[in-house]
C-alpha atoms as a PDB file:
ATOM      1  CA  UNK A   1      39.347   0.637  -2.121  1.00  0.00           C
ATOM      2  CA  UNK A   2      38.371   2.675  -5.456  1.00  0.00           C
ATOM      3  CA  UNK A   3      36.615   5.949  -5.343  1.00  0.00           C
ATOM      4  CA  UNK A   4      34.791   8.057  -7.674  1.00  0.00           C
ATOM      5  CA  UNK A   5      34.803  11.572  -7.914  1.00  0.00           C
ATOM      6  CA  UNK A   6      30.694  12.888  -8.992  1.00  0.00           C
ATOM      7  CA  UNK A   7      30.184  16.173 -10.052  1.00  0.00           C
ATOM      8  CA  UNK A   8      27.040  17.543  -9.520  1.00  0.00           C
ATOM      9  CA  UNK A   9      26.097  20.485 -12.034  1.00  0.00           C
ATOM     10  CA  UNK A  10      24.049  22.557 -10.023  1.00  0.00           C
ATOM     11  CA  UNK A  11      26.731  22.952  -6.938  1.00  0.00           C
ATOM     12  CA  UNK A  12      29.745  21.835  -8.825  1.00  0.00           C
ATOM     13  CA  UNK A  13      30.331  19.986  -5.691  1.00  0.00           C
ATOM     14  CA  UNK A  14      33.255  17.132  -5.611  1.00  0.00           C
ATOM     15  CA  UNK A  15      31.267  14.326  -3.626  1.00  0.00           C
ATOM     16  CA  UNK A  16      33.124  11.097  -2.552  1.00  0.00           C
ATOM     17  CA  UNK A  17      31.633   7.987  -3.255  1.00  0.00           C
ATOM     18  CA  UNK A  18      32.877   4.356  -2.392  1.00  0.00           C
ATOM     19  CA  UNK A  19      32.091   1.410  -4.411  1.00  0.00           C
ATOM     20  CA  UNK A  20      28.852   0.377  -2.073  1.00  0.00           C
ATOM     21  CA  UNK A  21      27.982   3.708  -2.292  1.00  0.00           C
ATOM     22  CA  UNK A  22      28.190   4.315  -6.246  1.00  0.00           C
ATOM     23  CA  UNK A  23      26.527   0.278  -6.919  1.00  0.00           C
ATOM     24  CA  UNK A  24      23.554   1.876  -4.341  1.00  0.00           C
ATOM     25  CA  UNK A  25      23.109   5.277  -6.141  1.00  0.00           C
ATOM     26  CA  UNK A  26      22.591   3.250  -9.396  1.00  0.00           C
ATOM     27  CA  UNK A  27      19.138   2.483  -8.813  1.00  0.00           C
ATOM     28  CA  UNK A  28      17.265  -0.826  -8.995  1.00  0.00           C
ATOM     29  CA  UNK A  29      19.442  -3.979  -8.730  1.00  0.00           C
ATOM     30  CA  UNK A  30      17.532  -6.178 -11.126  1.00  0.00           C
ATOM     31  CA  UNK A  31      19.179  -9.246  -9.752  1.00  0.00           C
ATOM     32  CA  UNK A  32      16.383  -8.363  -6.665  1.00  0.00           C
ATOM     33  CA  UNK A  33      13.828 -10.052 -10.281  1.00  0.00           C
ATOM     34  CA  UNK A  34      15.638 -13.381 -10.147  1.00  0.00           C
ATOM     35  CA  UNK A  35      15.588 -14.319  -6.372  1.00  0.00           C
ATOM     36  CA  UNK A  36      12.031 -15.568  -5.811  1.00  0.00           C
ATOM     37  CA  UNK A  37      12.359 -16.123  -1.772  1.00  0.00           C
ATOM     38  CA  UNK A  38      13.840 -12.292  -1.947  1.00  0.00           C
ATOM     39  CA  UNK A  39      10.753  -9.407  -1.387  1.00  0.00           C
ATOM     40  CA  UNK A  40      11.499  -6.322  -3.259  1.00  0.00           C
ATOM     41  CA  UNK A  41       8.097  -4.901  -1.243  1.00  0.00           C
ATOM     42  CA  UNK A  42       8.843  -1.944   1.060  1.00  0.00           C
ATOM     43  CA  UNK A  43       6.863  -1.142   4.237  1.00  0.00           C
ATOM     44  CA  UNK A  44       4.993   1.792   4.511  1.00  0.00           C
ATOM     45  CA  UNK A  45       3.803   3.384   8.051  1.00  0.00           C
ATOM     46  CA  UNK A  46       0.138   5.374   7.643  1.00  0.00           C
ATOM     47  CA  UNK A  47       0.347   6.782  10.778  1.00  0.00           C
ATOM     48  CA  UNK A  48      -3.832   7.078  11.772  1.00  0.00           C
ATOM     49  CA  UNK A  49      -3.671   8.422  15.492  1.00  0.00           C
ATOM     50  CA  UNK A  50      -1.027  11.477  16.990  1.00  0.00           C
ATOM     51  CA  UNK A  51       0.255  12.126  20.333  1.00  0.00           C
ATOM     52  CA  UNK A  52       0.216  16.217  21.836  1.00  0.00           C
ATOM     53  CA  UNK A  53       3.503  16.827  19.737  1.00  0.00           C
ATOM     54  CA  UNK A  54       2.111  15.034  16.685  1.00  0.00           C
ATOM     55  CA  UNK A  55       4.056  11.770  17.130  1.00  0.00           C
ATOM     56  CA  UNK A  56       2.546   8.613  15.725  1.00  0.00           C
ATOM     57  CA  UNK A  57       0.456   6.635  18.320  1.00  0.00           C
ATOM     58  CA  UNK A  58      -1.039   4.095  16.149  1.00  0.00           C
ATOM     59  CA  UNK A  59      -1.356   3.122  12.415  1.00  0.00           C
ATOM     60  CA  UNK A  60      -1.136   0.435   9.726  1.00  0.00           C
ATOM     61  CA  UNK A  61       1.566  -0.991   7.678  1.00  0.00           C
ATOM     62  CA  UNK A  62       0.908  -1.483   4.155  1.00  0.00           C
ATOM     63  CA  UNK A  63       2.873  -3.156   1.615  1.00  0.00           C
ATOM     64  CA  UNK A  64       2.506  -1.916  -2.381  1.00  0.00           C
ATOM     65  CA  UNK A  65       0.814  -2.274  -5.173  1.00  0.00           C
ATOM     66  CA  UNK A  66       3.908  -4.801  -5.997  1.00  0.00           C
ATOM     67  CA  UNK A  67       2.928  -6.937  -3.088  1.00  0.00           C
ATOM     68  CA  UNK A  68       1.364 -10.462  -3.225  1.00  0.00           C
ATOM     69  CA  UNK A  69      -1.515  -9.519  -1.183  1.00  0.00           C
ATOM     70  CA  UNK A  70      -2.704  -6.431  -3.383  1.00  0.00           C
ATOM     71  CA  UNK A  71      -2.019  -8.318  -6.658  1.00  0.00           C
ATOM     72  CA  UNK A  72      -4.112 -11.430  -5.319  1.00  0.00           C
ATOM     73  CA  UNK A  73      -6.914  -8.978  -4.207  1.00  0.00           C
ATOM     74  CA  UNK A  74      -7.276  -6.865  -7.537  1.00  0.00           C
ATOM     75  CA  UNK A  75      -7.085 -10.627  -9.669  1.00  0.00           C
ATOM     76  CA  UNK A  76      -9.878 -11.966  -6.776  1.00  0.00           C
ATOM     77  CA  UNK A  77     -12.350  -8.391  -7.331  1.00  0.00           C
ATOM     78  CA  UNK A  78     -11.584  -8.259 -11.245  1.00  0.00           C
ATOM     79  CA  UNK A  79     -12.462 -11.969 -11.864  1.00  0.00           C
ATOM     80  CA  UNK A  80     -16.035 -11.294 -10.095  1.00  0.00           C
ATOM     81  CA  UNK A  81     -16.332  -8.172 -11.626  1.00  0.00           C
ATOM     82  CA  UNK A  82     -15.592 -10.175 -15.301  1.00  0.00           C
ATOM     83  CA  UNK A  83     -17.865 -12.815 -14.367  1.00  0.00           C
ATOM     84  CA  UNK A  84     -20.882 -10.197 -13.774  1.00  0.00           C
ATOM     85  CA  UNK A  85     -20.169  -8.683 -16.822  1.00  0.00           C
ATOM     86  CA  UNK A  86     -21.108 -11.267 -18.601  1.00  0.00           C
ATOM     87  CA  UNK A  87     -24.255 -13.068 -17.001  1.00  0.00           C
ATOM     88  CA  UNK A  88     -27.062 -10.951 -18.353  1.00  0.00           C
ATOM     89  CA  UNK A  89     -29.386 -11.292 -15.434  1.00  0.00           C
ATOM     90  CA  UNK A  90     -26.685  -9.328 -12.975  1.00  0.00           C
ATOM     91  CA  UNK A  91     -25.781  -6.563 -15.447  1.00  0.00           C
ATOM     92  CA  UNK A  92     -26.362  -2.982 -13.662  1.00  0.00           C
ATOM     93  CA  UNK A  93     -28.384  -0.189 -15.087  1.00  0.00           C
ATOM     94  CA  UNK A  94     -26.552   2.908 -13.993  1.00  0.00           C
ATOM     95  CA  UNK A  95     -28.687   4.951 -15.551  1.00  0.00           C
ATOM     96  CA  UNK A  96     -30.798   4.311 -12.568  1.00  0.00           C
ATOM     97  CA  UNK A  97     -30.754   5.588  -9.320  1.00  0.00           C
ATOM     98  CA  UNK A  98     -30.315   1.863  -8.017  1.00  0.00           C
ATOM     99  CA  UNK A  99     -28.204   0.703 -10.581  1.00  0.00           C
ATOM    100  CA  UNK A 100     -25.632   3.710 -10.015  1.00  0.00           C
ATOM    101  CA  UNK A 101     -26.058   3.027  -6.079  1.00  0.00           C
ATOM    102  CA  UNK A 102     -25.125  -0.424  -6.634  1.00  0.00           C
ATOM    103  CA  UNK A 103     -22.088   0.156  -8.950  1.00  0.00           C
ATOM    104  CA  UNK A 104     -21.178   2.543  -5.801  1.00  0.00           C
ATOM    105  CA  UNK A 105     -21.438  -0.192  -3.407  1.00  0.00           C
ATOM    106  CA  UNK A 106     -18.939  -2.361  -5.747  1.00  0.00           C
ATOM    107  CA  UNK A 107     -16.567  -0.330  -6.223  1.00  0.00           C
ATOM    108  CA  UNK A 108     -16.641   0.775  -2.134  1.00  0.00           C
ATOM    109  CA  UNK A 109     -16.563  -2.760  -1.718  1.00  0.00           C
ATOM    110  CA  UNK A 110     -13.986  -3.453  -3.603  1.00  0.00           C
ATOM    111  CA  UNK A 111     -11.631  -0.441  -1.936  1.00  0.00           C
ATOM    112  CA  UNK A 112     -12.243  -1.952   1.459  1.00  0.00           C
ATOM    113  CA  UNK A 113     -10.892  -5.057   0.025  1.00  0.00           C
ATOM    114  CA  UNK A 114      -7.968  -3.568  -0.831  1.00  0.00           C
ATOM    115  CA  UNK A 115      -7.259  -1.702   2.517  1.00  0.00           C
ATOM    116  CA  UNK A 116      -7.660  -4.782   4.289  1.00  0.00           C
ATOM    117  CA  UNK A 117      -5.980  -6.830   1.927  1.00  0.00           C
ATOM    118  CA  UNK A 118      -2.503  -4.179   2.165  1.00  0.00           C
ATOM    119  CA  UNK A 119      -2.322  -4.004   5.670  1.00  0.00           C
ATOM    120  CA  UNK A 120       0.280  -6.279   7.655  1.00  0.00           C
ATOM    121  CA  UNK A 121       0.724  -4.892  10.725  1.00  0.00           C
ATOM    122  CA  UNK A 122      -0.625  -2.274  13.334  1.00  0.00           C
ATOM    123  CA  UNK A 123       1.881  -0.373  15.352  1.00  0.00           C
ATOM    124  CA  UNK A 124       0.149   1.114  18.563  1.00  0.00           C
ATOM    125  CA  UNK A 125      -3.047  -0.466  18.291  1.00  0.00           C
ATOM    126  CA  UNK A 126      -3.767  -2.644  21.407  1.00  0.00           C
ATOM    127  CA  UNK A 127      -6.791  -4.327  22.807  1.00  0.00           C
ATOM    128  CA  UNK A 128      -6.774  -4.474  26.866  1.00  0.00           C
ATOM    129  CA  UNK A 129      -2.940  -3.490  26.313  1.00  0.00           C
ATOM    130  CA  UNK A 130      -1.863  -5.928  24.235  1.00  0.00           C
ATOM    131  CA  UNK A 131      -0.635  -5.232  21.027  1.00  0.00           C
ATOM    132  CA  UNK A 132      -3.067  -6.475  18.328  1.00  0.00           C
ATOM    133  CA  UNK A 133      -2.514  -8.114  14.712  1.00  0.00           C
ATOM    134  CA  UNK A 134      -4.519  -7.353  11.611  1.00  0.00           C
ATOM    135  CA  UNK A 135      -7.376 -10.179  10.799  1.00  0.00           C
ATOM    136  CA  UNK A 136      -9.447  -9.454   8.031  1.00  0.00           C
ATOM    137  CA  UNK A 137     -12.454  -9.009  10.451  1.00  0.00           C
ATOM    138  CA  UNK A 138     -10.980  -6.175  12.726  1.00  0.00           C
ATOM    139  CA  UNK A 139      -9.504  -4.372   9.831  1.00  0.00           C
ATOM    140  CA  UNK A 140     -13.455  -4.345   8.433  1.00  0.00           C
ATOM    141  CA  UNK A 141     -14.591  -3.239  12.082  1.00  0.00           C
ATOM    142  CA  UNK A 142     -12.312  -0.348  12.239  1.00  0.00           C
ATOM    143  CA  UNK A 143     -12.456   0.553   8.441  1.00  0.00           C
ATOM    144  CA  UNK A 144     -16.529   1.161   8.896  1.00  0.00           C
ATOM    145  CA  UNK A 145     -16.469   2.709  12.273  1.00  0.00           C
ATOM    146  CA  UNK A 146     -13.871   5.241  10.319  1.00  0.00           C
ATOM    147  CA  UNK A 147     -13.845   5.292   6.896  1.00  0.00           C
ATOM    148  CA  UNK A 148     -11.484   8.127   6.641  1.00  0.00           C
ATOM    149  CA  UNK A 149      -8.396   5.804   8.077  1.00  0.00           C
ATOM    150  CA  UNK A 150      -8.988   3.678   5.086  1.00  0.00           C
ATOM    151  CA  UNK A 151      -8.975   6.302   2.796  1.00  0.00           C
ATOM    152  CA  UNK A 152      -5.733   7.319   4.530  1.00  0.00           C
ATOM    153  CA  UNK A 153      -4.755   3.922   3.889  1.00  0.00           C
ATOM    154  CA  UNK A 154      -5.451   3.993   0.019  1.00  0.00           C
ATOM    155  CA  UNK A 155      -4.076   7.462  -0.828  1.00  0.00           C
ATOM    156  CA  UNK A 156      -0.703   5.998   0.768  1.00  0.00           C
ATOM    157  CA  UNK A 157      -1.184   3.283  -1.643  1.00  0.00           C
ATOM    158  CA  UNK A 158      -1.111   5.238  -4.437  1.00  0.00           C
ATOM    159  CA  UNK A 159       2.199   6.847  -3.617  1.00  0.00           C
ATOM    160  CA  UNK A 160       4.863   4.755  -4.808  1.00  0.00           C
ATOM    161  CA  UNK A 161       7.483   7.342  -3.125  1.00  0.00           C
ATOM    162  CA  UNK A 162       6.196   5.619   0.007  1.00  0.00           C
ATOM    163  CA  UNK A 163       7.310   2.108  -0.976  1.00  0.00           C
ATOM    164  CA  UNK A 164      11.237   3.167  -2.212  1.00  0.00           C
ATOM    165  CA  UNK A 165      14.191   3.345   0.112  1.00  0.00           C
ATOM    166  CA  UNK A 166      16.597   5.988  -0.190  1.00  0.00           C
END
């Protein structure tokens, strides 16, 4: 087996690093680009509900921004929101106190969408006891009786850190 020898500036550390090891370390494999059937999409946990020692009880898996479901949501919301653009009779005035409210609506709307559209699976969530499984529908449901879990669900979004393995 070869090894490599990195030295790190900072600690001037030897650390010992096997081939797996080094071709890992590099970064992104790119052939990951040319295997279609192959997801490069990470899991995230958004952990929603706590137990006494602040363990996760329940929460939502999301996939990224690099998923097929977000991607397919954003084209679906963008080509309505093109479409209204255009038609005179359904522009918005948001100069107006209904026209701002309205452009409000949209784009809340449009984030619950998105929640619903990234979640794939709900760890700790059960229904008489039995674990449940996302539907559009009961991701709506819980996303209006509390908004702030879809929030939480969006600001995870945003974090790419949450979507890269280490």
């Amino acid at each position: 087996m070869m090894a490599a020898f990195l030295l790190l500036p900072q600690s001037r550390k030897q650390i010992h690093m096997n081939n797996a090891q080094m071709i890992a370390s590099a970064g992104f494999d790119i052939s990951l680009l040319n295997d279609g059937n192959k997801s490069v999409d990470q899991v995230h946990l958004v952990s929603v509900l706590f137990d006494e020692d602040g363990a996760h009880k329940a929460g939502f898996d999301i996939v990224s921004k690099n998923s097929d479901q977000y991607r397919a949501v954003i084209r679906e919301t963008s080509v309505v929101a093109i479409k209204r653009s255009v038609q005179k009779s359904k522009q918005i005035d948001a100069k107006t106190d209904e026209g701002a409210a309205e452009l409000y609506d949209l784009a809340e709307n449009r984030n619950m969408k998105i929640a619903i559209a990234v979640v794939v699976g709900m760890p700790g969530f059960v229904d008489k006891g039995v674990p449940v499984q996302p539907s559009p529908a009961l991701l709506k449901a819980i996303f209006e009786k509390m908004p702030s879990w879809q929030e939480k669900v969006l600001a995870a979004l945003e974090a790419d850190g949450n979507f890269l393995t280490v």
